[in-house]
Protein backbone atom coordinates (compact mmCIF):
# COMPACT_ATOMS: atom_id res chain seq x y z
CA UNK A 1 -43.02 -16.32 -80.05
CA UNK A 2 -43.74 -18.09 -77.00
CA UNK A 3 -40.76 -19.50 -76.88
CA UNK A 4 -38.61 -16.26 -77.15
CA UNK A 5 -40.63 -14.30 -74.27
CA UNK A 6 -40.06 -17.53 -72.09
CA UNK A 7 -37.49 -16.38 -69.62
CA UNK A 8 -38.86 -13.48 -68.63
CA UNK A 9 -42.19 -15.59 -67.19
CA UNK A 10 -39.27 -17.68 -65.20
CA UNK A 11 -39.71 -17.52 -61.25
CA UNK A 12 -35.98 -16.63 -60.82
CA UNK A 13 -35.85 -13.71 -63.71
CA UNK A 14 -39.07 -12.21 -61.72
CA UNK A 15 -37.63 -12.81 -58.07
CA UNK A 16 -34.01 -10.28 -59.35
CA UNK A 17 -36.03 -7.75 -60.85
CA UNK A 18 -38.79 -7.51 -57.72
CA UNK A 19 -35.64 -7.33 -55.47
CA UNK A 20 -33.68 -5.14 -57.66
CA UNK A 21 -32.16 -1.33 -56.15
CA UNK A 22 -32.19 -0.12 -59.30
CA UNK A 23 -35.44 1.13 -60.94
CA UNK A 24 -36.30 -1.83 -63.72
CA UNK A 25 -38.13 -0.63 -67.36
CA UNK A 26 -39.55 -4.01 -68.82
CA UNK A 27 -39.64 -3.83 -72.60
CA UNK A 28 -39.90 -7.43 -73.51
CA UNK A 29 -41.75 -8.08 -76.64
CA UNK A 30 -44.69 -6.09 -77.92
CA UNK A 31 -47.79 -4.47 -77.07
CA UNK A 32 -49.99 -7.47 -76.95
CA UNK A 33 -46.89 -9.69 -74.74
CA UNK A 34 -47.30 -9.88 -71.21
CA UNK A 35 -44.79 -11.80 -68.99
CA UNK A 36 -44.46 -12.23 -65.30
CA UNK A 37 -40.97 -9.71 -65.60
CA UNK A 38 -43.94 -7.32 -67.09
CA UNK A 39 -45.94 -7.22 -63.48
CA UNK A 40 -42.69 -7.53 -61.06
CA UNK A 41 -41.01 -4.50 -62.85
CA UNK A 42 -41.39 -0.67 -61.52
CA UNK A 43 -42.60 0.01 -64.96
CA UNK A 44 -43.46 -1.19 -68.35
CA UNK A 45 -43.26 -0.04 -71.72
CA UNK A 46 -45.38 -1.25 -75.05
CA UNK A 47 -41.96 -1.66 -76.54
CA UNK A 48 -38.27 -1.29 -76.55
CA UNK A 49 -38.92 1.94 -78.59
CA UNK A 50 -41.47 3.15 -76.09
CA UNK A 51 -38.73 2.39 -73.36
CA UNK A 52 -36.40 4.28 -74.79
CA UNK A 53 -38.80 7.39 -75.35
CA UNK A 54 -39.82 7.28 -71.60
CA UNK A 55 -35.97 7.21 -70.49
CA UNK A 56 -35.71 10.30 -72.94
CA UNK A 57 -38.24 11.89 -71.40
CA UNK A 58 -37.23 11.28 -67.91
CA UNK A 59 -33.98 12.81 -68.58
CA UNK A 60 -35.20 16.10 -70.02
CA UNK A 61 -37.78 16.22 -67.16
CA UNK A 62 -34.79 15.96 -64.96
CA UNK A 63 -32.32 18.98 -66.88
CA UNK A 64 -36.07 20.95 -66.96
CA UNK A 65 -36.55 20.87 -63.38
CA UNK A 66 -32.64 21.43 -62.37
CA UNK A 67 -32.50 24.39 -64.32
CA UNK A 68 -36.14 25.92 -62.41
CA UNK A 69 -34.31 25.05 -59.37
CA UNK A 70 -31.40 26.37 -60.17
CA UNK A 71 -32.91 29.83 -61.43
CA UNK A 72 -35.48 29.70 -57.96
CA UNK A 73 -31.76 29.65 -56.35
CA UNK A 74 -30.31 32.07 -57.95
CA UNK A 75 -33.58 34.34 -57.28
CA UNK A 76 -34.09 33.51 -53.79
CA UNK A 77 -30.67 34.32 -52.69
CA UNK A 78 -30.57 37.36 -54.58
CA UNK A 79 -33.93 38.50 -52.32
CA UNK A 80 -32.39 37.97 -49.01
CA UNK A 81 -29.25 39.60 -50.24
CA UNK A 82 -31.37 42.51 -51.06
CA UNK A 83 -33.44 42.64 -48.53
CA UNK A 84 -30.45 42.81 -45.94
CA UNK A 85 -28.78 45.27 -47.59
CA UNK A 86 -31.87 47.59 -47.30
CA UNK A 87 -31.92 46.62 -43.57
CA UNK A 88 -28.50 47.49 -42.74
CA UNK A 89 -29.24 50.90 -44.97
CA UNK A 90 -32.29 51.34 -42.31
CA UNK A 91 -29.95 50.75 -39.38
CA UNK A 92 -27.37 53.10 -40.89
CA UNK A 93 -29.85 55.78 -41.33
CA UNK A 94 -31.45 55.86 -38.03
CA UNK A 95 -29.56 58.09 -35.55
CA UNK A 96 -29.97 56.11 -32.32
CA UNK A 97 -27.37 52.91 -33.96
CA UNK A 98 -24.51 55.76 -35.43
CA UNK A 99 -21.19 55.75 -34.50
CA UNK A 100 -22.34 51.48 -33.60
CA UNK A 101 -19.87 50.72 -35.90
CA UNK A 102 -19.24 47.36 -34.36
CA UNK A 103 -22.30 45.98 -34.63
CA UNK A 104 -22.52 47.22 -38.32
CA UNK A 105 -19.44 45.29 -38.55
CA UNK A 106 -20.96 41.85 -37.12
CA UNK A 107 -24.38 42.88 -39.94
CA UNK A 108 -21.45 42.94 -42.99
CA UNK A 109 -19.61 39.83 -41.44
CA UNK A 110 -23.35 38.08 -41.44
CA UNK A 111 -23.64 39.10 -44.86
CA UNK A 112 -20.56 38.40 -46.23
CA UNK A 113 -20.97 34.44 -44.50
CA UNK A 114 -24.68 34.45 -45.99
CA UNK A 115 -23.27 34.96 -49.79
CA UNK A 116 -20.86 32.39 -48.79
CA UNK A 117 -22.87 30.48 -48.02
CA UNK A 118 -25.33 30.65 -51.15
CA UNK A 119 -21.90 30.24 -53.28
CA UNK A 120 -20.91 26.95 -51.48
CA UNK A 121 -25.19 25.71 -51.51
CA UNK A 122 -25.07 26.60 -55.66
CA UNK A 123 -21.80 24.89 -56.18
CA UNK A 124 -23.54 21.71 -54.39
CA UNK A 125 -26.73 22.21 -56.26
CA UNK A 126 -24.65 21.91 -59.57
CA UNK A 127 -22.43 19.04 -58.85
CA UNK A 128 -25.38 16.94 -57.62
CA UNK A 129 -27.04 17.60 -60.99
CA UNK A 130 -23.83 16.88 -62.79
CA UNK A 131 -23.45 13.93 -61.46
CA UNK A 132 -27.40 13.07 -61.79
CA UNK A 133 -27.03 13.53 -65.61
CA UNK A 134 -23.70 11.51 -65.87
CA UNK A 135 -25.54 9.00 -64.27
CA UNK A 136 -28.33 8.94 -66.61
CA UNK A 137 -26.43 9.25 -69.59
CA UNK A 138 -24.63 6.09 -68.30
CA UNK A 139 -28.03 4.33 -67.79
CA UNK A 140 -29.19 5.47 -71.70
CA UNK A 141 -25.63 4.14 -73.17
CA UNK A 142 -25.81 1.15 -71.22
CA UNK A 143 -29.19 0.34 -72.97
CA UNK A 144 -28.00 1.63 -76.41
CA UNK A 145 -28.36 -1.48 -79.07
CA UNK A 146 -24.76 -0.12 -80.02
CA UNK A 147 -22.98 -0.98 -76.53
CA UNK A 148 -24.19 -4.29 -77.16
CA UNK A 149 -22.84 -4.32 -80.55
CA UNK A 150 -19.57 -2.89 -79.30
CA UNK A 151 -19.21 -6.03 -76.65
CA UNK A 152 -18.79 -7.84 -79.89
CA UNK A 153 -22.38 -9.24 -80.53
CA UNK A 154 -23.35 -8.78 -84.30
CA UNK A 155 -26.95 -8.78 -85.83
CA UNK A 156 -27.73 -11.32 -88.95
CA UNK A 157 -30.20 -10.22 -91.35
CA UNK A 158 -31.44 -11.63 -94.54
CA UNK A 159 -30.11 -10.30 -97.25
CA UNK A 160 -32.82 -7.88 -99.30
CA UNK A 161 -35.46 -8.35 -96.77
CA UNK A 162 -33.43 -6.69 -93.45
CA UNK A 163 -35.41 -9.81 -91.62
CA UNK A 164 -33.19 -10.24 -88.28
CA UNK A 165 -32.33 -13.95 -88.39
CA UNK A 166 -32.63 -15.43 -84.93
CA UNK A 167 -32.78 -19.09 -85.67
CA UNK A 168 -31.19 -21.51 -88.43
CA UNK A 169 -34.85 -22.16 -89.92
CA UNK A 170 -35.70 -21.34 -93.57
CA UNK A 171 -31.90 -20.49 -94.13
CA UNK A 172 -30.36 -22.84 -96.82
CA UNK A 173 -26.62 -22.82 -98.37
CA UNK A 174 -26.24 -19.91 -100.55
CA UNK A 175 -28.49 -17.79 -98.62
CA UNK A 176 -27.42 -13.93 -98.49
CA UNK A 177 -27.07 -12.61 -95.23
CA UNK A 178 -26.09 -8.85 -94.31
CA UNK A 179 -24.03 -8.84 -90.67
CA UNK A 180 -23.90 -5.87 -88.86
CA UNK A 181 -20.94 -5.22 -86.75
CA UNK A 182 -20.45 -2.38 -83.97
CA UNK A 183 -18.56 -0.58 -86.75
CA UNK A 184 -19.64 -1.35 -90.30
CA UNK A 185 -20.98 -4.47 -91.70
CA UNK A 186 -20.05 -7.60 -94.10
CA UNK A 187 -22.42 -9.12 -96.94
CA UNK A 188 -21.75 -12.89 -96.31
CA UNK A 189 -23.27 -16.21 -98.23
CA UNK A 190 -24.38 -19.21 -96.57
CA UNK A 191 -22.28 -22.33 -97.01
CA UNK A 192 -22.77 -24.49 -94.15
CA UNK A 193 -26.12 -24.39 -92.06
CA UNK A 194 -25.54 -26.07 -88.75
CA UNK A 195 -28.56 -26.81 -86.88
């Protein structure tokens, strides 16, 4: 209703998401709602099930293109390994640079710091993307209905139909209602309706 979607068309709900850091997803409502938090947000979803599908997404697109980079790494330092190694065969091969053993020497050292190097650049390459996807998975359990129901909230339905209650209207003493809890759930009957 109206009435639900109300705070998110209030100036101060649209003014914190505009100036939010963090990248807001609005999924308030369906796909025929619009609210002002709708137009200030980075970007907006049909519904919360749509939200959570684009999130999904985002995070596979993310492992996808860490493992490409990670394999264009892997390949690209294997290349200029190679292709040094054939170098310093050349060198070792032509007569003019034997018995240079010192500058061979200086080549191997080069080499050996290069390899080092690409060992130290992979190991930074993989901890950034670790801590990407802990960072995502914190963002996807963070917007899990469960975390909510873990903080202690609980979700009312009627009894038979699985309607979510969200206001004392219609409900009478004797009711049915199904609660469920972060862990479980109790079958309950009305006997006091407080309005």
């Amino acid at each position: 209703s109206l009435e639900d979607l109300w705070p998110f068309n209030e100036e101060e709900v649209a003014r914190a998401i505009a100036a939010s850091t963090i990248p807001i997803l609005c999924a308030v409502g369906h796909e025929i709602d619009f609210t002002i938090a709708d137009f200030v947000a980075d970007l907006r979803a049909p519904t919360p099930s749509a939200a959570a599908e684009m999130v999904i997404e985002s995070k596979q697109a993310l492992v996808e293109r860490l493992v490409s980079l990670s394999a264009r790494l892997r390949n690209g330092c294997r290349l200029c390994l190679s292709r040094m190694r054939t170098r310093i065969e050349e060198l070792l091969g032509n007569r003019c640079f034997q018995g240079v053993e010192s500058r061979l020497a200086a080549a191997q050292q080069r080499l050996d710091e290069v390899a080092l190097r690409a060992s130290f650049g992979w190991q930074t390459v993989r901890n950034r993307a670790d801590s990407a996807l802990r960072d995502l998975r914190g963002r996807l359990e963070s917007l899990s209905p469960l975390a909510v129901l873990a903080r202690g909230y609980a979700i009312c339905q009627e009894a038979g139909t699985g309607r979510i209650l969200k206001r004392t209207t219609g409900i009478r003493p004797g009711a049915r209602v199904d609660v469920r809890l972060h862990r479980g759930g109790i079958a309950c009957e009305v006997k006091e309706v407080k309005r």
